[in-house]
Protein backbone atom coordinates (compact mmCIF):
# COMPACT_ATOMS: atom_id res chain seq x y z
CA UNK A 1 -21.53 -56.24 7.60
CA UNK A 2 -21.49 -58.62 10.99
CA UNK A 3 -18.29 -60.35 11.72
CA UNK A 4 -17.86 -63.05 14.00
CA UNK A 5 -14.77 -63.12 14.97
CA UNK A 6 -13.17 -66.23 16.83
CA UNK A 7 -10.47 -67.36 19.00
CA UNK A 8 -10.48 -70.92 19.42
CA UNK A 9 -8.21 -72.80 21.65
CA UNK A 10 -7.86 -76.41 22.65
CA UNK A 11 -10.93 -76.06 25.70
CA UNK A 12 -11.98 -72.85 25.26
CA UNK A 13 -13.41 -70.67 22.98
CA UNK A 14 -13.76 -66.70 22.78
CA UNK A 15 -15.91 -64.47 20.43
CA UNK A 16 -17.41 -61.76 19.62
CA UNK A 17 -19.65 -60.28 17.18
CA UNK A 18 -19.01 -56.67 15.58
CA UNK A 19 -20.79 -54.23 13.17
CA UNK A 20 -17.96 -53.23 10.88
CA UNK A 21 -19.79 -50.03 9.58
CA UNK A 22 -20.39 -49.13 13.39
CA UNK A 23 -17.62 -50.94 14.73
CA UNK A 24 -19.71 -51.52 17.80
CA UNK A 25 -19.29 -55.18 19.60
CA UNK A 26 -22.55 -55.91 19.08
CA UNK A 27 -22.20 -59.87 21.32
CA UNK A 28 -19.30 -61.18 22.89
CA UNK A 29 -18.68 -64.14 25.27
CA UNK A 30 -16.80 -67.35 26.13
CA UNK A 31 -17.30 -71.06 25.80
CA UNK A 32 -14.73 -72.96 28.64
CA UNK A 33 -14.23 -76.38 29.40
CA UNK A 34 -14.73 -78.15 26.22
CA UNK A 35 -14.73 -81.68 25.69
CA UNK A 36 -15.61 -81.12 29.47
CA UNK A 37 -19.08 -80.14 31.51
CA UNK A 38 -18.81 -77.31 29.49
CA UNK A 39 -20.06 -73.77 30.42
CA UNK A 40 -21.39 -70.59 27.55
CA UNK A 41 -20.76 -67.13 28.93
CA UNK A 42 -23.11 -64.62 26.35
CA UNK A 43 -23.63 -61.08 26.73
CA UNK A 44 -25.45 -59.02 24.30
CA UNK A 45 -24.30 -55.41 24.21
CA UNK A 46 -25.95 -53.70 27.43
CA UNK A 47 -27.38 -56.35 28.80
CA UNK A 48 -26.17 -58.57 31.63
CA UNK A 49 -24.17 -61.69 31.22
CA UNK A 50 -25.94 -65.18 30.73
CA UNK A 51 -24.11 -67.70 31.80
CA UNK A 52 -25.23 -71.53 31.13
CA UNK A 53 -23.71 -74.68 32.06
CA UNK A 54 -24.41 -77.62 29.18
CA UNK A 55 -22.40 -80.35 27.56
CA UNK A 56 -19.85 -79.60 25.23
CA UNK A 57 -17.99 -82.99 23.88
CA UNK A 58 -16.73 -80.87 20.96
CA UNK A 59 -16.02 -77.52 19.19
CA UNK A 60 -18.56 -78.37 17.38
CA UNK A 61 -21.47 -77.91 20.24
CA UNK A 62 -19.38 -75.12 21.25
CA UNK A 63 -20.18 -73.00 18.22
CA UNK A 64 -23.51 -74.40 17.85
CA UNK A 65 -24.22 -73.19 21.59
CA UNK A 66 -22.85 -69.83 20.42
CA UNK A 67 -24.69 -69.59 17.56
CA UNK A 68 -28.14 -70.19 18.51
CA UNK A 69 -27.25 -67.69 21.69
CA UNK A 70 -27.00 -65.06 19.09
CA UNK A 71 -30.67 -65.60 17.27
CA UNK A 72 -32.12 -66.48 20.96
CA UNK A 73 -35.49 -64.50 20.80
CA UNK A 74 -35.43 -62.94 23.89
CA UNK A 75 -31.50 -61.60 24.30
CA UNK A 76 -30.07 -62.54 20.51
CA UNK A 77 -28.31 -59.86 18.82
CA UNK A 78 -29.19 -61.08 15.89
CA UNK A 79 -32.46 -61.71 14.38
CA UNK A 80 -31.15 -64.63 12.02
CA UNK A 81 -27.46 -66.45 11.31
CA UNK A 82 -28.11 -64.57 7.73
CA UNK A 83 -27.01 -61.17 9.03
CA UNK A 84 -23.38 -62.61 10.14
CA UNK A 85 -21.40 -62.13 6.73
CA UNK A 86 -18.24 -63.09 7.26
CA UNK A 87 -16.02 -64.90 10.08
CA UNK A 88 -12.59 -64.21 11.26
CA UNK A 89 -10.37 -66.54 12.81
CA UNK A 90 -7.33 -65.96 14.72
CA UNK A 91 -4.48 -67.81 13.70
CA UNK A 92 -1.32 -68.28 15.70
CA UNK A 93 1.46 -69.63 13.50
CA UNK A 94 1.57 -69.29 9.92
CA UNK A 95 5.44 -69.90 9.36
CA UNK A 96 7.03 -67.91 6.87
CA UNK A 97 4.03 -68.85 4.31
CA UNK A 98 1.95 -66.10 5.49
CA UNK A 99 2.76 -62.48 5.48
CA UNK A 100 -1.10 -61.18 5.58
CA UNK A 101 -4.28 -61.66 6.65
CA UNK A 102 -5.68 -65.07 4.08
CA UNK A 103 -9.57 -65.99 2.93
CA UNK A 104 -9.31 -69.47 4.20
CA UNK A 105 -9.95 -72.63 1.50
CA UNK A 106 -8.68 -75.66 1.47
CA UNK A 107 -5.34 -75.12 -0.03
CA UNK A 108 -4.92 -72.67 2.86
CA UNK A 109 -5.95 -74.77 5.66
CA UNK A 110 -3.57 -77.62 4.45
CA UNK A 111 -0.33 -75.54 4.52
CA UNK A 112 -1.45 -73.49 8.49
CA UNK A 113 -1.67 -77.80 8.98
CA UNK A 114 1.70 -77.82 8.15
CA UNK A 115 2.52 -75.42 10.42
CA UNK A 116 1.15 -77.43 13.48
CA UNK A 117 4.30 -78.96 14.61
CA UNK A 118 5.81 -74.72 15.23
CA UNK A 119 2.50 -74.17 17.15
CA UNK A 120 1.30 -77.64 18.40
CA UNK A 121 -0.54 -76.27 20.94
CA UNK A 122 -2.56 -73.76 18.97
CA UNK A 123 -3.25 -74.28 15.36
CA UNK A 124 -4.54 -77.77 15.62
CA UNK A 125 -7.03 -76.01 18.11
CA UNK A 126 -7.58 -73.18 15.44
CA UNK A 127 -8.47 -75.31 12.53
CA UNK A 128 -10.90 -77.10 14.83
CA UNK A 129 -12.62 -74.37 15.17
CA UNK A 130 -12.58 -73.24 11.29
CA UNK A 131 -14.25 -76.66 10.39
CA UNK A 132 -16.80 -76.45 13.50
CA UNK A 133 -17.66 -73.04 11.50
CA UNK A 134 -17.45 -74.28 8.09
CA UNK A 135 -19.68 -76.96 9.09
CA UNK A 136 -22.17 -75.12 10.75
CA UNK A 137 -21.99 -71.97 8.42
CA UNK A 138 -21.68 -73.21 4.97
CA UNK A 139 -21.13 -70.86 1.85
CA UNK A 140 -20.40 -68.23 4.58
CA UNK A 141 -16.56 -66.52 4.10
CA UNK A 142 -14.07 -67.57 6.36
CA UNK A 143 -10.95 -65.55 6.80
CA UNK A 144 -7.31 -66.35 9.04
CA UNK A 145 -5.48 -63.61 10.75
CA UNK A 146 -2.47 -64.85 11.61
CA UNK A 147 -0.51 -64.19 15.06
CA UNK A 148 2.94 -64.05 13.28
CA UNK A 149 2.02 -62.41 9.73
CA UNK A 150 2.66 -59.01 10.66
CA UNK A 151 6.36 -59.84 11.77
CA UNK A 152 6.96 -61.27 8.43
CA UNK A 153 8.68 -58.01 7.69
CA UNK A 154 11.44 -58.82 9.88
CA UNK A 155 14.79 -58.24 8.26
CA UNK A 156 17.35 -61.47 7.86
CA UNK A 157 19.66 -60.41 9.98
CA UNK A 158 16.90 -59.56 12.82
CA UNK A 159 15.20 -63.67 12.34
CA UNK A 160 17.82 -65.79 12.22
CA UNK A 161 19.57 -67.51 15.52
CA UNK A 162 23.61 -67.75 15.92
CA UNK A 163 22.84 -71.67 15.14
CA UNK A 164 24.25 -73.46 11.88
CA UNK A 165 22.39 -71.94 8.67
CA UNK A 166 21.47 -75.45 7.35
CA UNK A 167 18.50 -75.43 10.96
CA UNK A 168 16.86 -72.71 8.64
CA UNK A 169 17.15 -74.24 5.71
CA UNK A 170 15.94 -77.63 6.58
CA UNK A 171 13.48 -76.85 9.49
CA UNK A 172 12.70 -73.01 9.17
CA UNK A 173 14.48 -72.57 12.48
CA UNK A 174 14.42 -68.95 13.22
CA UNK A 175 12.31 -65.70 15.07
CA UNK A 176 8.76 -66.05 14.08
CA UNK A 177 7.15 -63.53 16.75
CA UNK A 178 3.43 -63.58 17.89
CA UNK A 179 0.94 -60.62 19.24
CA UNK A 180 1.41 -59.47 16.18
CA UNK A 181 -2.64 -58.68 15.48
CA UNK A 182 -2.11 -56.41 18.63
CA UNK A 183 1.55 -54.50 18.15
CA UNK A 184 -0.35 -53.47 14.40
CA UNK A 185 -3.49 -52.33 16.13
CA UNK A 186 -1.75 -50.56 18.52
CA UNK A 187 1.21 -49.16 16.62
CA UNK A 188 -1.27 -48.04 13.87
CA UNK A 189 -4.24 -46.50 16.35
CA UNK A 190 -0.70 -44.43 17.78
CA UNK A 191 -0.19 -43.28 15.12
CA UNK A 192 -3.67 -41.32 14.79
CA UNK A 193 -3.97 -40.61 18.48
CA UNK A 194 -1.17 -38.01 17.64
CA UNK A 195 -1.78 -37.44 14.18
CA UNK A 196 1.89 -38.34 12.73
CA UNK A 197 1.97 -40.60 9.86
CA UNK A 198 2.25 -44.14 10.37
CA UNK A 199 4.78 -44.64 7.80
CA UNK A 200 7.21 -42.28 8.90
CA UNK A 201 7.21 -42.96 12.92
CA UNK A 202 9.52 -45.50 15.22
CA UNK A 203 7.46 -46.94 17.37
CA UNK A 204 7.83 -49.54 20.35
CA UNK A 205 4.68 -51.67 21.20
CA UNK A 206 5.28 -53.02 24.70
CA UNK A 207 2.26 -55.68 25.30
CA UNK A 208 2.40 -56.57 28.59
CA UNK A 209 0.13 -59.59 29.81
CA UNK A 210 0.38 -62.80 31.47
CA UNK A 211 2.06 -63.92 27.71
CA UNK A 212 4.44 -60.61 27.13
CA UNK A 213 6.07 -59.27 23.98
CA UNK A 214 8.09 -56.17 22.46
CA UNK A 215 7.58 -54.88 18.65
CA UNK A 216 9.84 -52.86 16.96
CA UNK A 217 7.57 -51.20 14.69
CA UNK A 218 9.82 -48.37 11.69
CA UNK A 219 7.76 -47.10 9.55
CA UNK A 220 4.41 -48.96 9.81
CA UNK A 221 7.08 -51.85 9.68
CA UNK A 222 7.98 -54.89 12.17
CA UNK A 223 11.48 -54.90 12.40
CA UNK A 224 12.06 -57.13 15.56
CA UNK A 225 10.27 -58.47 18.13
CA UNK A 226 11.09 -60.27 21.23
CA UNK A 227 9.35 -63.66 20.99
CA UNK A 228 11.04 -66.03 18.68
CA UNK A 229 10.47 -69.76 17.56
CA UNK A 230 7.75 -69.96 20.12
CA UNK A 231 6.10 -67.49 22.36
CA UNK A 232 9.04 -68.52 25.25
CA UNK A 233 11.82 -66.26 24.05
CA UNK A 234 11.76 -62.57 25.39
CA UNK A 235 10.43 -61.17 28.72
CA UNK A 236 9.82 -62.80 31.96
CA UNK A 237 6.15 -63.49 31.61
CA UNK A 238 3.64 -64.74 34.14
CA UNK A 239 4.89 -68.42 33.85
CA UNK A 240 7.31 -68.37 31.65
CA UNK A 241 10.79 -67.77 31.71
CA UNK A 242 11.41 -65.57 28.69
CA UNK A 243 15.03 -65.82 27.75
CA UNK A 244 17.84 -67.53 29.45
CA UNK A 245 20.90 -69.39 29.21
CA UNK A 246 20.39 -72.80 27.69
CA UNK A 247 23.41 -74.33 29.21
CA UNK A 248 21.92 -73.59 32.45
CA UNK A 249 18.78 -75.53 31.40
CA UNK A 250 21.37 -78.52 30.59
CA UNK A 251 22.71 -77.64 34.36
CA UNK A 252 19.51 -78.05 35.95
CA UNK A 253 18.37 -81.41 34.20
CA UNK A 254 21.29 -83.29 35.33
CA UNK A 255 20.95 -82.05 38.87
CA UNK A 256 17.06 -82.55 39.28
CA UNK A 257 17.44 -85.61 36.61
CA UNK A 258 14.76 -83.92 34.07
CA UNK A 259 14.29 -85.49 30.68
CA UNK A 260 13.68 -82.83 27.86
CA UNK A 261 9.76 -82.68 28.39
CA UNK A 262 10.42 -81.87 32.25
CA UNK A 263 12.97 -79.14 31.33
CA UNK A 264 9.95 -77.33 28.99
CA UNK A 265 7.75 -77.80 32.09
CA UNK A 266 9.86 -75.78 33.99
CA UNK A 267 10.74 -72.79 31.20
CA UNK A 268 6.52 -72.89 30.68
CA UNK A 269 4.65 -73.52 33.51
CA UNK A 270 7.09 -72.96 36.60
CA UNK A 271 9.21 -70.29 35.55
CA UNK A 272 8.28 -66.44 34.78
CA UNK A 273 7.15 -64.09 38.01
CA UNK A 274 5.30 -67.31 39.30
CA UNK A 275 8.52 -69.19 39.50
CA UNK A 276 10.62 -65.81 40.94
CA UNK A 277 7.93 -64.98 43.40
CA UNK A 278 6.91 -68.38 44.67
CA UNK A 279 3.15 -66.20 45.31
CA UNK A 280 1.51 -65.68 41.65
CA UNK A 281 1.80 -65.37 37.97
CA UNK A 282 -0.81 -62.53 38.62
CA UNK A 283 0.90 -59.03 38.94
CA UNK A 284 -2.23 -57.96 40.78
CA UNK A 285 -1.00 -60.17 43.83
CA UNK A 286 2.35 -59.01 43.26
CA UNK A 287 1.83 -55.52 43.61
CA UNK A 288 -0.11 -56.56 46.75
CA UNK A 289 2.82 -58.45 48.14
CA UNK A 290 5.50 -56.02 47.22
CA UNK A 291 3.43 -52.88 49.16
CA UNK A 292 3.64 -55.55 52.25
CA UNK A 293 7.65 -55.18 51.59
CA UNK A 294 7.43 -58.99 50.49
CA UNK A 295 10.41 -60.08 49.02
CA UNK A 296 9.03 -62.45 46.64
CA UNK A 297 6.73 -59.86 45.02
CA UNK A 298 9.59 -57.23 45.01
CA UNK A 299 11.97 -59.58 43.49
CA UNK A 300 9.96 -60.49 40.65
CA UNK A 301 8.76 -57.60 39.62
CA UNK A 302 12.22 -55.65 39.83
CA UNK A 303 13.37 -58.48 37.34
CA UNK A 304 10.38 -58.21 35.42
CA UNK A 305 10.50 -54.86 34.75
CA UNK A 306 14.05 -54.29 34.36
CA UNK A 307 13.85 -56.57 31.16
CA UNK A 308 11.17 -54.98 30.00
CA UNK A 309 13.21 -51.73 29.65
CA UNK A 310 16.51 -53.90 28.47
CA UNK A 311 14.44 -54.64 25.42
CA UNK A 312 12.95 -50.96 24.62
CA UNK A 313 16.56 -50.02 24.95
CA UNK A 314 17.97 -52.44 22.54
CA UNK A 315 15.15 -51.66 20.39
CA UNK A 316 15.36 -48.11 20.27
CA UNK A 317 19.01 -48.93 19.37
CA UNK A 318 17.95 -51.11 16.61
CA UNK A 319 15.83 -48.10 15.09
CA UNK A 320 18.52 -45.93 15.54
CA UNK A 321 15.73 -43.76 18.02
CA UNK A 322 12.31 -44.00 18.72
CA UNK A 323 9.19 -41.33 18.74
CA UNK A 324 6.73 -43.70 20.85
CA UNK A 325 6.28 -46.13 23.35
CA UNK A 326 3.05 -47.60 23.64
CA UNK A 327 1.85 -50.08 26.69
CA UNK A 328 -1.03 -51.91 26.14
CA UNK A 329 -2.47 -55.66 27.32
CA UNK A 330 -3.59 -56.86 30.69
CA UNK A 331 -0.44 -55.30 32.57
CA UNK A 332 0.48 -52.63 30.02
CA UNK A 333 -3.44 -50.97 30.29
CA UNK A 334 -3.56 -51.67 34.13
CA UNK A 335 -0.14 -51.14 35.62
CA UNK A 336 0.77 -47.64 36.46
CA UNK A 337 4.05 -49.13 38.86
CA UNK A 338 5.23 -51.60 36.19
CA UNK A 339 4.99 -48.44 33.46
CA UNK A 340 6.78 -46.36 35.62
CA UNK A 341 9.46 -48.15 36.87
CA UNK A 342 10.17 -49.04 33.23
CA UNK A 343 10.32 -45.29 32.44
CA UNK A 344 12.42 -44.44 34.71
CA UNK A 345 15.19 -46.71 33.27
CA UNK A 346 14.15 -44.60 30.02
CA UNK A 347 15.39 -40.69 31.04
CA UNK A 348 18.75 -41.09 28.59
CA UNK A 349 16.01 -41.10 26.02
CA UNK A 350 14.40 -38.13 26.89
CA UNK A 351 11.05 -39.97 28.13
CA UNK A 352 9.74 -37.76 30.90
CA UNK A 353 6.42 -39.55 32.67
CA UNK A 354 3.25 -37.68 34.06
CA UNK A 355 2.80 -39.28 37.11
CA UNK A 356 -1.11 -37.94 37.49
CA UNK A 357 -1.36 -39.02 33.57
CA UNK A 358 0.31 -42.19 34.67
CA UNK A 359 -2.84 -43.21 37.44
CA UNK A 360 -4.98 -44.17 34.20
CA UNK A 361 -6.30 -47.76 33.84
CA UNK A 362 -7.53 -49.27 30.22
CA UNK A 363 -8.02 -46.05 28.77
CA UNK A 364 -6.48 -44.61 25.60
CA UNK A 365 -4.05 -41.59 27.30
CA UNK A 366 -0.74 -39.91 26.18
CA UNK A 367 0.85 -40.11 29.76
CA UNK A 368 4.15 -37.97 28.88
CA UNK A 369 4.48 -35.20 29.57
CA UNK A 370 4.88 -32.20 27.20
CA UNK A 371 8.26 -32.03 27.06
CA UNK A 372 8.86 -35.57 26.78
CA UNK A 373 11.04 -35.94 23.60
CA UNK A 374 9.51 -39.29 23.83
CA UNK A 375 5.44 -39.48 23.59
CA UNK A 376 4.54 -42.33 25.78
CA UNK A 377 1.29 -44.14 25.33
CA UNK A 378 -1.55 -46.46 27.93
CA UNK A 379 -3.04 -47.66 24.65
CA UNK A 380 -6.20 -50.88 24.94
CA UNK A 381 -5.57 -53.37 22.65
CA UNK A 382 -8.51 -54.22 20.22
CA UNK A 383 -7.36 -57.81 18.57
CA UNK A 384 -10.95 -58.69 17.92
CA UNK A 385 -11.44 -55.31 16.12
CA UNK A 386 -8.72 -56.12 13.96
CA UNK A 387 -9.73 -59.34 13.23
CA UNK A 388 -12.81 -57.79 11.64
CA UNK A 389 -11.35 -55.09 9.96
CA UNK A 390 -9.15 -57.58 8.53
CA UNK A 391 -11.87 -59.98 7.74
CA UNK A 392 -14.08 -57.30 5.98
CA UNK A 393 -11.18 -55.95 3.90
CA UNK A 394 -10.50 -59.29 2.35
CA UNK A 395 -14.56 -60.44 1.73
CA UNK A 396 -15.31 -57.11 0.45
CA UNK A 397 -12.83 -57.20 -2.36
């Protein structure tokens, strides 16, 4: 079977389609700038990018755009819109009313509605795109993956805030969580990498990107994560400022005379390494800074990293020990400095680092060494994989 599987935001649009017998991506590309002078970026498996520039008003001519890129005669990886049998969607919040993966009707699409005002950024965007589909695609299965389901696992006493009980009860106030789609591909592929059971290993999952989160993960479970509400708890991320004091965001409104929507402005756009460094919210340009003995660069990656390893300490606490540590996403795959100087706050645990190991960039390597009593992990993400794998599971039954 052909998946395509989609990520749909409010101007942009990612997908890709994949052969889940062969696995193989099979298409893959972008649609950016929506509602804007919109651009498609297409690129059929080992062949060049095609990039066109055309109107897109709506989501709509978005996935049309993508669509009939796919059948094109000349570079379409597909010889009809037949051969696609199912589509996955990523969803980011589904509250506490979904705990899996879901076929997607109507019944289903009214409560993730619900769930707009947690996400209000993303799941209005992500039902866009399932009607664009449903439109376009009729009779064909539709299927949400949601960004929060696999922390639905998440013990009481791990969700809730120190705020009055009655927030939960009336508003569903509490630790939601989000990569999740990547901390169970990446906790699970672990797991076979070396050949321990799932179910019976403690694993941390530390997804490192310009958006940043940490996954408990006991026994094939999620037991905490470091995200909460929204995707602004947690680490220092590239913009955001992951978590902090909120009396000092109280502090700062009445001295720079910020009304609440300024104050969020700050914590989500001006905050994070961006905000520490005053250079970028892209480590690349850190690391460049920093090796120029910039202070700015040093500074925020010091700070970045030492939370980093804060967390995988309180979390190998929380699992009374811990057998892995993976590091995946844009920073986790690509930054041998930022895995290493979290390491090193690690040697109480018995994590010993290869540094040669340690060189590798977005490749699957075990970069402990042999005596580590901790295996440590540069492990890709694959969210689009399972998306499919997901997707096929659920139209196959």
């Amino acid at each position: 079977m052909n998946v395509l599987v989609i990520n749909c935001g409010s101007s942009s649009l990612k997908y890709q389609v994949i052969n889940s017998d062969t696995e193989e991506v099979l298409a893959k590309g972008l649609c950016e700038r929506i509602g804007l002078d919109g651009r498609l970026v297409y690129q059929k498996a080992g062949c060049e990018r095609e990039i066109t520039d055309a109107d897109m008003p709506t989501h709509k001519q978005a996935i049309q755009m993508v669509l009939d890129a796919l059948v094109n005669q000349k570079t379409g990886a597909l010889n009809s819109l037949e051969e696609i049998g199912a589509v996955g969607h990523r969803m980011v919040h589904g509250g506490e009313k979904f705990a899996c993966s879901t076929v997607l009707n109507e019944e289903v699409l009214k409560v993730v509605e619900e769930c707009s005002d947690l996400a209000p950024l993303h799941n209005p965007a992500n039902l866009i795109g399932v009607r664009a589909c449903q439109e376009l695609m009729p009779g064909v299965p539709m299927v949400g993956v949601f960004d929060t389901a696999f922390h639905q696992t998440m013990p009481e006493k791990a969700y809730l805030y120190g705020i009055d009980y009655d927030y939960y009860e009336k508003y569903r106030v509490r630790k939601y969580g989000f990569h999740g789609t990547s901390h169970s591909y990446v906790s699970k592929r672990a797991a076979e990498i070396i050949g321990k059971p799932y179910e019976e290993l403690k694993t941390i999952v530390c997804h490192l990107g310009n958006g940043a989160s940490i996954c408990a993960v006991k026994n094939g479970k999620s037991i905490d994560t470091s995200m909460g509400l929204t995707p602004l708890e947690g680490l220092i991320m590239g913009t955001r400022s992951g978590d902090i004091d909120p009396g000092a965001m109280e502090y700062l409104a009445k001295k720079e005379n910020l009304d609440l929507e300024g104050v969020m402005t700050i914590l989500n756009k001006k905050s994070g390494v961006q905000g520490l460094s005053h250079i970028s919210s892209d480590f690349r340009d850190l690391e460049a800074a920093a090796a120029k003995n910039d202070q700015g660069g040093i500074r925020a990656l010091e700070t970045y990293i030492y939370r980093v390893a804060k967390y995988v300490g309180s979390y190998a606490a929380a699992m009374n020990g811990v057998d892995v540590i993976c590091f995946t996403a844009g920073v986790g795959e690509n930054g041998p400095d930022t895995r290493k100087g979290v390491c090193d706050y690690l040697g109480y645990l018995g994590v010993e680092l290869d540094d040669e190991a340690n060189q590798v960039r977005g490749e699957e390597k075990v970069i402990s060494t042999p005596n580590s009593k901790v295996t440590v992990l540069c492990l890709p993400t694959n969210e689009e994989l399972a998306i499919a794998r997901e997707t096929v599971e659920l139209t196959r039954k």
